[in-house]
C-alpha atoms as a PDB file:
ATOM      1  CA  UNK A   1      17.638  20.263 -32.626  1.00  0.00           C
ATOM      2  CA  UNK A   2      18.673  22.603 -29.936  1.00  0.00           C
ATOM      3  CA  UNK A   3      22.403  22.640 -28.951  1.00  0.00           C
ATOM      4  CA  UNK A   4      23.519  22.429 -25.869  1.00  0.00           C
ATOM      5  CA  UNK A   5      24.484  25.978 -25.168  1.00  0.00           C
ATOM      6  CA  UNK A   6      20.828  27.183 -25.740  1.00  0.00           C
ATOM      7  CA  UNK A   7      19.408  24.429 -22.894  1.00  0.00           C
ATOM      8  CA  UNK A   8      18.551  27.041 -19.966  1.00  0.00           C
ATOM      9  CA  UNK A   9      18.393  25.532 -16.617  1.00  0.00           C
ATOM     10  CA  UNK A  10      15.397  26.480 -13.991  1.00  0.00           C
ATOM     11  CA  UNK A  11      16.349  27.165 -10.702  1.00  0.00           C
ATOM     12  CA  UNK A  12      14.339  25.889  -7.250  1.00  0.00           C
ATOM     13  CA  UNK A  13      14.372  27.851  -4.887  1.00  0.00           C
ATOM     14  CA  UNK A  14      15.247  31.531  -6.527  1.00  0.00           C
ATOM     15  CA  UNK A  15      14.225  34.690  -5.284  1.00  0.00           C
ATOM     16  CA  UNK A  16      11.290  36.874  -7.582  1.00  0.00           C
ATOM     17  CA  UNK A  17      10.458  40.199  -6.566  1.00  0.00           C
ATOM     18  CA  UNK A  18       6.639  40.895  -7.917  1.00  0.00           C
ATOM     19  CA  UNK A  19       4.531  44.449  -6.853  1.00  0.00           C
ATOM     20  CA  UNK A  20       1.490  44.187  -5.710  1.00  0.00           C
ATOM     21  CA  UNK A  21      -0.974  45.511  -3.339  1.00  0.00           C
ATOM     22  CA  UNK A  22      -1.664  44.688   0.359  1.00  0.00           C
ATOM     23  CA  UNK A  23      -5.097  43.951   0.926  1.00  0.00           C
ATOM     24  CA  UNK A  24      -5.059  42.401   4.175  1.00  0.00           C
ATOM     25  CA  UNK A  25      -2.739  41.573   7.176  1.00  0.00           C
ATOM     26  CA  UNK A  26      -4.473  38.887   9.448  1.00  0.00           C
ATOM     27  CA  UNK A  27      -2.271  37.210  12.580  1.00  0.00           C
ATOM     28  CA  UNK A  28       1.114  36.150  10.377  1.00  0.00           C
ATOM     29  CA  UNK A  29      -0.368  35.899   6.660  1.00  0.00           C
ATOM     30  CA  UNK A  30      -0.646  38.828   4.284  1.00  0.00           C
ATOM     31  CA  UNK A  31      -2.652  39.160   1.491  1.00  0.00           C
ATOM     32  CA  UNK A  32      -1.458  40.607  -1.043  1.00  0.00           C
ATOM     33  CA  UNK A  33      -3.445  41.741  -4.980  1.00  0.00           C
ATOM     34  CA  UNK A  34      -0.938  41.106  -7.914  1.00  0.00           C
ATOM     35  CA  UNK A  35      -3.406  41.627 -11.000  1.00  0.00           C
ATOM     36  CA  UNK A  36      -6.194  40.534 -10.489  1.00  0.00           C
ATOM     37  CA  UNK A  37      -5.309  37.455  -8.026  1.00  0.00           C
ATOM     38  CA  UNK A  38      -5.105  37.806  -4.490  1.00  0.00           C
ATOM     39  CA  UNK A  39      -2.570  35.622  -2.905  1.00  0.00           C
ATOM     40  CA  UNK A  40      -1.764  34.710   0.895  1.00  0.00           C
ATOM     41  CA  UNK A  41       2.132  34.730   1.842  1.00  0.00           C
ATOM     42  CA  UNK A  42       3.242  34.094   5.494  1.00  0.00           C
ATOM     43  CA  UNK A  43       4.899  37.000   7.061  1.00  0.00           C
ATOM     44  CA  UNK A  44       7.622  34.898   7.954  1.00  0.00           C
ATOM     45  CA  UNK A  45       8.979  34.331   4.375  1.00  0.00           C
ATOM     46  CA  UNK A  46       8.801  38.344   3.990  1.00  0.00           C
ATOM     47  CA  UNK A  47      12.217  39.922   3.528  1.00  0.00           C
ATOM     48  CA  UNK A  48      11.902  43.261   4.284  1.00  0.00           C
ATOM     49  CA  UNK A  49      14.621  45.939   2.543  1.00  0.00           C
ATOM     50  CA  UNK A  50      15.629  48.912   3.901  1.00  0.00           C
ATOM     51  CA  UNK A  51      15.681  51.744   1.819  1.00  0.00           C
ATOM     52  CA  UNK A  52      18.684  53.011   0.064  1.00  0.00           C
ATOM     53  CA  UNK A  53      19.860  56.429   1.245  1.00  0.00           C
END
């Protein structure tokens, strides 16, 4: 049996940062290639980092 200090919890809502490829940009989606998937995010939910300097 497991004890309870090895039960790891999964978090809603958490932030993932994957690399992928833009493919497309059409009105507010972007498509973006991550393997070989190609998946549509709205441009809204986009956080967009400036670069360190």
């Amino acid at each position: 049996m497991a004890n309870k200090a090895d039960v790891k919890k999964i978090s809603v809502n958490s932030t993932i940062s994957l690399k992928g490829i833009v493919k497309a940009i059409f009105n507010d989606t972007v498509h973006v290639q991550i393997g070989g998937k190609i998946i549509t995010l709205p441009a809204s939910e986009l956080l967009i980092e400036k670069p360190v300097q």
